[in-house]
Protein backbone atom coordinates (compact mmCIF):
# COMPACT_ATOMS: atom_id res chain seq x y z
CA UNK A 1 2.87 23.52 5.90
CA UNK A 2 -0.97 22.49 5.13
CA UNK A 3 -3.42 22.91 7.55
CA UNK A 4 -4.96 19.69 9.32
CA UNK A 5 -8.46 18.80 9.24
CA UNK A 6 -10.37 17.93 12.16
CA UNK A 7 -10.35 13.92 10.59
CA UNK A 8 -6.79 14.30 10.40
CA UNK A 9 -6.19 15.81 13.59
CA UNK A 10 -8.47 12.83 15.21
CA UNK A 11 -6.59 10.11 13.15
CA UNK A 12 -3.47 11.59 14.37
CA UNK A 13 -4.85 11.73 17.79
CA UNK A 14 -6.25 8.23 18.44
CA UNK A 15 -2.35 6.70 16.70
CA UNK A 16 -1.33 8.43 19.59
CA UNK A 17 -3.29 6.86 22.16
CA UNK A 18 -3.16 3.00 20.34
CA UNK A 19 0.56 3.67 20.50
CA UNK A 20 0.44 4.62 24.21
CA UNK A 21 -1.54 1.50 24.58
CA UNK A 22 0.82 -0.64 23.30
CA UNK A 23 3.67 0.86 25.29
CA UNK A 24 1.44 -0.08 27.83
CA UNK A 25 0.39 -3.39 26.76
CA UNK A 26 3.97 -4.75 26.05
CA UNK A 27 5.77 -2.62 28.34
CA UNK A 28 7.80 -0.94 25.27
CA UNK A 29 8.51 2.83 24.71
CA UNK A 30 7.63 3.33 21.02
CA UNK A 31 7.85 6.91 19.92
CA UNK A 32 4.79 8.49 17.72
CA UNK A 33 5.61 7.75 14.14
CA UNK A 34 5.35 10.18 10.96
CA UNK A 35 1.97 10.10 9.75
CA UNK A 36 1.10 11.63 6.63
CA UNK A 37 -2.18 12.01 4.19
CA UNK A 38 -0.28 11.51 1.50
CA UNK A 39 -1.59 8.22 0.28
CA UNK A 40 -3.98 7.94 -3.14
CA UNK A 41 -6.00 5.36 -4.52
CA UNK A 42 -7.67 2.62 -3.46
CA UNK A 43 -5.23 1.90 -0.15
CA UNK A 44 -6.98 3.53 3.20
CA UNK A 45 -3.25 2.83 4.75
CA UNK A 46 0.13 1.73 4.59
CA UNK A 47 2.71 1.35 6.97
CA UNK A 48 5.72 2.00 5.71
CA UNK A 49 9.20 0.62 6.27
CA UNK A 50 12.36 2.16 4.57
CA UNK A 51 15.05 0.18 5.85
CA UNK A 52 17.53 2.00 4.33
CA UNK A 53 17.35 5.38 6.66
CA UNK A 54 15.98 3.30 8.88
CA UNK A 55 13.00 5.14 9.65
CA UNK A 56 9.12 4.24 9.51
CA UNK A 57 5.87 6.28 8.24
CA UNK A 58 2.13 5.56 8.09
CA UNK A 59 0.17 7.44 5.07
CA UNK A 60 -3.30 7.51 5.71
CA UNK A 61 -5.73 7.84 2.61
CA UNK A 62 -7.14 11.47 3.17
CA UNK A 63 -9.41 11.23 0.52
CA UNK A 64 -11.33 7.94 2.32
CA UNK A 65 -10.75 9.37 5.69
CA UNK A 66 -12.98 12.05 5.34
CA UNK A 67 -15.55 10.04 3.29
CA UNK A 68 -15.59 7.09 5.82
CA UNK A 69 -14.50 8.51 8.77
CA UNK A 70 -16.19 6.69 11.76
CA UNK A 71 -15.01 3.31 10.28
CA UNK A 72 -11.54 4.81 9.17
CA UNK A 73 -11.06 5.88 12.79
CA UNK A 74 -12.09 2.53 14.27
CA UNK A 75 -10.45 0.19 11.95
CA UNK A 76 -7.86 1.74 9.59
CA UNK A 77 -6.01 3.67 12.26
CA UNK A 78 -5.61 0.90 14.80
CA UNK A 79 -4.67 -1.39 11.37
CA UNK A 80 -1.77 0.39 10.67
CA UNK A 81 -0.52 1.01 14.38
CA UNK A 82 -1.03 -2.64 15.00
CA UNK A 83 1.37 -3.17 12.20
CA UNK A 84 4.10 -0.45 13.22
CA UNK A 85 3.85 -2.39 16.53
CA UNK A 86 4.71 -5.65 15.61
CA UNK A 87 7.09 -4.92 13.38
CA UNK A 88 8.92 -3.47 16.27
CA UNK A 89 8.67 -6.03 18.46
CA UNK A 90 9.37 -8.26 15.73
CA UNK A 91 10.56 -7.05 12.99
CA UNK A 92 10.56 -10.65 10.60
CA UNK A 93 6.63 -10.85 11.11
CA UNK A 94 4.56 -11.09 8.44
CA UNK A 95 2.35 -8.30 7.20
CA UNK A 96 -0.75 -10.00 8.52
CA UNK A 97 0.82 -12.53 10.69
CA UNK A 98 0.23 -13.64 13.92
CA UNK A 99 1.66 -11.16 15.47
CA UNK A 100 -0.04 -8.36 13.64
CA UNK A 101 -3.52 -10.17 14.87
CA UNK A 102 -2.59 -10.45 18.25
CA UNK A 103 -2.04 -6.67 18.20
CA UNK A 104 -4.59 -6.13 17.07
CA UNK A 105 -6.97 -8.46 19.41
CA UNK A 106 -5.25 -6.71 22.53
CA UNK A 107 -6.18 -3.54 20.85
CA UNK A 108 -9.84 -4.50 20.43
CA UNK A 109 -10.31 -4.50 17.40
CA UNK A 110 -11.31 -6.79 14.21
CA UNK A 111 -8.66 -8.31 12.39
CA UNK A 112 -10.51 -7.99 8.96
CA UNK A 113 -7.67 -6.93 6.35
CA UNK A 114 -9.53 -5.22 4.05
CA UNK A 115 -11.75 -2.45 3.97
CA UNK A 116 -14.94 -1.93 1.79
CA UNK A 117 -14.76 1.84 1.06
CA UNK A 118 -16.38 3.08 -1.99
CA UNK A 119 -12.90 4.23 -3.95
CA UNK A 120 -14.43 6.16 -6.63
CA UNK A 121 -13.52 9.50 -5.69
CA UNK A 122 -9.66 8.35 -4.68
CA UNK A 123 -8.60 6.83 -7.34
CA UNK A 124 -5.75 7.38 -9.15
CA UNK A 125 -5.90 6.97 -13.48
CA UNK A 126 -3.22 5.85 -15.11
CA UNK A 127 -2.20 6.75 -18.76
CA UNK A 128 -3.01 3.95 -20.76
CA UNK A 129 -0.06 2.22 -21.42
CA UNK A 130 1.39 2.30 -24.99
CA UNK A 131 1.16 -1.14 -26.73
CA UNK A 132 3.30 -1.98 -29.64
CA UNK A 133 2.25 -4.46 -32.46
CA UNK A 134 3.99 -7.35 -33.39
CA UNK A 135 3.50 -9.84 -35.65
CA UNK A 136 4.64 -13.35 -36.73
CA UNK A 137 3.81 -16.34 -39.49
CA UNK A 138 0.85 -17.45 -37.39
CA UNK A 139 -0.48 -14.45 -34.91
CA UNK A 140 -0.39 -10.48 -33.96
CA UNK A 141 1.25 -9.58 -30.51
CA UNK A 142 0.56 -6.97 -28.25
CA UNK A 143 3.63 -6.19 -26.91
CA UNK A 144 4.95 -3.99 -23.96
CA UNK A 145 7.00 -0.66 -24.25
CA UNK A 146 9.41 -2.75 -22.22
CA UNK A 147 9.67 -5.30 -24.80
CA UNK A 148 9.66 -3.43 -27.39
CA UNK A 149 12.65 -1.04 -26.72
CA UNK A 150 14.57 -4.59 -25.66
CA UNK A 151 13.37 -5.69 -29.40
CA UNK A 152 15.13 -1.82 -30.76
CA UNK A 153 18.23 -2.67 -28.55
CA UNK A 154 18.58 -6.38 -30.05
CA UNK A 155 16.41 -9.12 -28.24
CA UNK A 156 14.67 -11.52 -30.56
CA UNK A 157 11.55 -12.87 -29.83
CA UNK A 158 9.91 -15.85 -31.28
CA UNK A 159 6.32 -17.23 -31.62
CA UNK A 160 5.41 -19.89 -29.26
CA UNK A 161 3.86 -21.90 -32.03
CA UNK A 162 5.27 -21.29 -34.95
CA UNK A 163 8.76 -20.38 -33.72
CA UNK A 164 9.42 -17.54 -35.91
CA UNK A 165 11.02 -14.41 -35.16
CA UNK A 166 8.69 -11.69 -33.92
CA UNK A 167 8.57 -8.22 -36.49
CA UNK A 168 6.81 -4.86 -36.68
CA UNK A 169 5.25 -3.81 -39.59
């Protein structure tokens, strides 16, 4: 088990109490969700829904938390409640909906959807992805690894203009 930093601990702390709010608000009895800090790149949060085990997590970005945490702790944290709560008290509402805003109004807070964290440091690179060369009468073509193992398995593919059949050299 990792330790818990103090921003962790606090973001933790006040999902707690906006939960306990809205149990209070609505009259509801939501339990405290999973939180994790799992979350990379340029998301502060997500609210997660696996409707399969039927459960529900929040990942909070741990890399912005501790870079922006005042904001984070204001905004990001009551964000991501807000939409735990009205997808249990509604669970067909749209992500930011009307009744993710109203939560989020009773809560206090701004409904502004996106944040304006400097992402630099949380980022997460990709591999380039491999591009395979095609060509045809009239043009080259830059085609996916997708594409091109559905070219080795049989597809055909033809040129939009010139209608012939795409090849590699």
């Amino acid at each position: 088990m990792t330790t818990l930093t103090s921003s962790q601990e606090q973001a933790i702390e006040i999902s707690k109490h906006y939960i306990d709010l809205a149990n209070e608000l609505y009259n509801i009895d939501l339990p405290l969700i999973s939180i994790s800090f799992k979350l990379k790149g340029r998301v502060a949060g997500k609210f997660i829904r696996n409707l399969i085990k039927k459960s529900s997590e929040i990942r909070y970005n741990k890399v912005l938390l501790e870079e922006n945490e005042d904001d984070f702790l204001k905004r990001t944290v009551p964000h991501e409640i807000a939409h735990y709560v009205a997808y249990k008290m509604n669970s067909f509402c749209k992500p930011h909906g009307y009744e993710w805003k109203k939560v989020m109004r009773d809560f206090e807070c701004d409904v502004k959807r996106c944040h304006s964290y400097d992402t630099t440091n949380s980022r997460q690179y990709r591999k380039p992805r491999k591009k395979y060369i095609y060509k045809c009468a009239c043009n080259e073509y830059s085609l996916s690894s997708i594409l091109h193992k559905r070219i080795l398995k049989g597809h055909t593919y033809r040129c939009i203009k010139c209608k012939k059949e795409l090849y590699r050299n």
